[in-house]
C-alpha atoms as a PDB file:
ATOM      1  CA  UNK A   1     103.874 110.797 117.873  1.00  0.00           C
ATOM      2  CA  UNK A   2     105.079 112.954 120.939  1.00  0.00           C
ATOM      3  CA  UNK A   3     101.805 114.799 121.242  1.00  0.00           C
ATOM      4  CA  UNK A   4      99.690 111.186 120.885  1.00  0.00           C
ATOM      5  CA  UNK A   5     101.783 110.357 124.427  1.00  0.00           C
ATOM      6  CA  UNK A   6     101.412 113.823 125.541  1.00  0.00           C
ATOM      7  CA  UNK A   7      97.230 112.963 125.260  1.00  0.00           C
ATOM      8  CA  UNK A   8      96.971 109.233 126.999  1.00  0.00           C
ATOM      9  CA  UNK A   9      98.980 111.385 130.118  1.00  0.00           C
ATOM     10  CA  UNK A  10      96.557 113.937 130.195  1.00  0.00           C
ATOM     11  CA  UNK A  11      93.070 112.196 128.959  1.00  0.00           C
ATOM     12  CA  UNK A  12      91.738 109.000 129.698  1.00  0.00           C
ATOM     13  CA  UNK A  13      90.962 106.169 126.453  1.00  0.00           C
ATOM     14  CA  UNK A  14      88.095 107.240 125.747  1.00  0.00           C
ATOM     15  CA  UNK A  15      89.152 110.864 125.737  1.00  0.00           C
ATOM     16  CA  UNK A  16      91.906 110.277 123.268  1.00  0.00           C
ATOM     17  CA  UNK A  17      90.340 108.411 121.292  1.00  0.00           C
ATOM     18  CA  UNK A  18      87.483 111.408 120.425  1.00  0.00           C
ATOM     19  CA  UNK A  19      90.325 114.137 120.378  1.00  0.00           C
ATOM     20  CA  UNK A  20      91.722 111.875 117.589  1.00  0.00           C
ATOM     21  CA  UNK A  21      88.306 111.665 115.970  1.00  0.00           C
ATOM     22  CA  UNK A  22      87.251 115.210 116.257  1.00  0.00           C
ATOM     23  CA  UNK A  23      91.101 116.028 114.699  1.00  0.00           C
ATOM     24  CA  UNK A  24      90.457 113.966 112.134  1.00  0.00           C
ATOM     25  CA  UNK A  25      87.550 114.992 110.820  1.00  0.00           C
ATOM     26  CA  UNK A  26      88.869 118.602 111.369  1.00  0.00           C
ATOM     27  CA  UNK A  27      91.701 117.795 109.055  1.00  0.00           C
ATOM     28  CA  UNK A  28      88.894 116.853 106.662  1.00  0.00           C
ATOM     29  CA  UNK A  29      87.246 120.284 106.599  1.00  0.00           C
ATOM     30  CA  UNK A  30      84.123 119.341 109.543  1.00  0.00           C
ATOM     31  CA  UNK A  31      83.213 121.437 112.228  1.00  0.00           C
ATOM     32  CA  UNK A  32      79.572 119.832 113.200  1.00  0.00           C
ATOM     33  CA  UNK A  33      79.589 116.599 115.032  1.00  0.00           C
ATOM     34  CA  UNK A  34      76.770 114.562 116.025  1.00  0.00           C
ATOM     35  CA  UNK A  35      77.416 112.303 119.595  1.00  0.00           C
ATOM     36  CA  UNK A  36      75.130 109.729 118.329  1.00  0.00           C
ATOM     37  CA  UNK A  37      77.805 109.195 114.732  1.00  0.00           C
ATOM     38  CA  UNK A  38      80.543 109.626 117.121  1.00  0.00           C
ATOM     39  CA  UNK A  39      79.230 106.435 119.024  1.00  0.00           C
ATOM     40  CA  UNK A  40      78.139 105.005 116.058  1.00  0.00           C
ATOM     41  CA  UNK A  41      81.856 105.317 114.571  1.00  0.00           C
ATOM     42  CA  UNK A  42      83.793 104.915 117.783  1.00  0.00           C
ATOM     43  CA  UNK A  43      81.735 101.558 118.965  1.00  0.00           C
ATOM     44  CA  UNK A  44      80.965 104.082 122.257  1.00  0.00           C
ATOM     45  CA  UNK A  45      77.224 105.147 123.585  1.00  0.00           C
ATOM     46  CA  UNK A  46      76.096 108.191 122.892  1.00  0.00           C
ATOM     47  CA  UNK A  47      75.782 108.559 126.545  1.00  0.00           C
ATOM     48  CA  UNK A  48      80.111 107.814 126.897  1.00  0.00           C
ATOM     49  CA  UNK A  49      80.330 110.192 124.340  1.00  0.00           C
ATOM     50  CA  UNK A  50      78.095 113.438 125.575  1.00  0.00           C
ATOM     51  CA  UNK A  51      79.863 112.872 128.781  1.00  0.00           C
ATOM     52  CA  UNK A  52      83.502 112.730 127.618  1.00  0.00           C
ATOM     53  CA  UNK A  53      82.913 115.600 125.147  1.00  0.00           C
ATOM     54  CA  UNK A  54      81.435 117.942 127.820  1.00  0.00           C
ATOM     55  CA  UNK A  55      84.188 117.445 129.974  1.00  0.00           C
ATOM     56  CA  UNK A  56      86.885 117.729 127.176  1.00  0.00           C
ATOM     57  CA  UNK A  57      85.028 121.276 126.248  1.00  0.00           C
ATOM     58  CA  UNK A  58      85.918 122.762 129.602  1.00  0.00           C
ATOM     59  CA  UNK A  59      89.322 120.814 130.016  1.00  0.00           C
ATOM     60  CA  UNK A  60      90.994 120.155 126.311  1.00  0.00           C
ATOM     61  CA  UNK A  61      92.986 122.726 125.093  1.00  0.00           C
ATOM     62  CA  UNK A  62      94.494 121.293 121.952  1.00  0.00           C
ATOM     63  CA  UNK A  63      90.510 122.007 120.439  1.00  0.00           C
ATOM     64  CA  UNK A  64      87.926 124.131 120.949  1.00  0.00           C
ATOM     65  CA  UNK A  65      84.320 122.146 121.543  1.00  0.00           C
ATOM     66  CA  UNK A  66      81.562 124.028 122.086  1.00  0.00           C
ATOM     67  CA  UNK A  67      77.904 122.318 122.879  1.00  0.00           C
ATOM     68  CA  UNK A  68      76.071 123.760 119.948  1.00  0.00           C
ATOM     69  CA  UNK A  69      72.663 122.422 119.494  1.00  0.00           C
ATOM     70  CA  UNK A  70      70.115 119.479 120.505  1.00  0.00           C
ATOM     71  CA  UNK A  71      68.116 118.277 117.624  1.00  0.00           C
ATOM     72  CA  UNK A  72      67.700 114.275 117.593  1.00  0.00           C
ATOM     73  CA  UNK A  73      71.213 113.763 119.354  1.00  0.00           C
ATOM     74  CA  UNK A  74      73.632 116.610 120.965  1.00  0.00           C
ATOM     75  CA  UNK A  75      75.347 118.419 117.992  1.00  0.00           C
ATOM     76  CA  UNK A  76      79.171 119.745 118.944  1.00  0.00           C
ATOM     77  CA  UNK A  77      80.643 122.399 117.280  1.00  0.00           C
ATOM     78  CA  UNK A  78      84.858 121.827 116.861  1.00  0.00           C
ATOM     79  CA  UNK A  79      87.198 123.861 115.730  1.00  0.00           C
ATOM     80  CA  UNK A  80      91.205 124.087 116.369  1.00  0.00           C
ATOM     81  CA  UNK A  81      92.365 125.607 119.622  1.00  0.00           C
ATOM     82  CA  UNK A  82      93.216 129.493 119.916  1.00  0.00           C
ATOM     83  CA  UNK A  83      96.498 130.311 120.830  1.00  0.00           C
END
């Protein structure tokens, strides 16, 4: 649990709680997220969440995000952080 601390000192709720989403469905082979099913699933807007997850792409360094495409809803590409 040290690097679950390590995020709520470094990110803010909401932050944390869509690092922990995006890790999770890393860990379960997705790359592609949709903000509007990361609202949906997080009980956040899809505004809250296009805002947190552009800031987290130039700021989080535990994953990579990367704006990929608009179609219907922002579409955000993940994928674990480069050493």
């Amino acid at each position: 649990m040290p690097s679950h601390t390590c995020l709520r000192d470094k990110y803010n709720e909401t932050q944390t709680r869509l690092i922990t989403y995006l890790r999770n469905g890393l860990g379960s082979g997705r790359h592609y997220f949709k903000s509007k099913y990361i609202a949906k699933d997080l009980g956040l807007s899809s505004k809250e969440v296009g805002t947190n997850m552009a800031i987290l792409a130039e700021i989080c360094h535990e994953i990579s995000i990367v704006r990929w495409s608009y179609s219907n809803s922002t579409t955000w590409m993940v994928s674990p952080a480069k050493n």
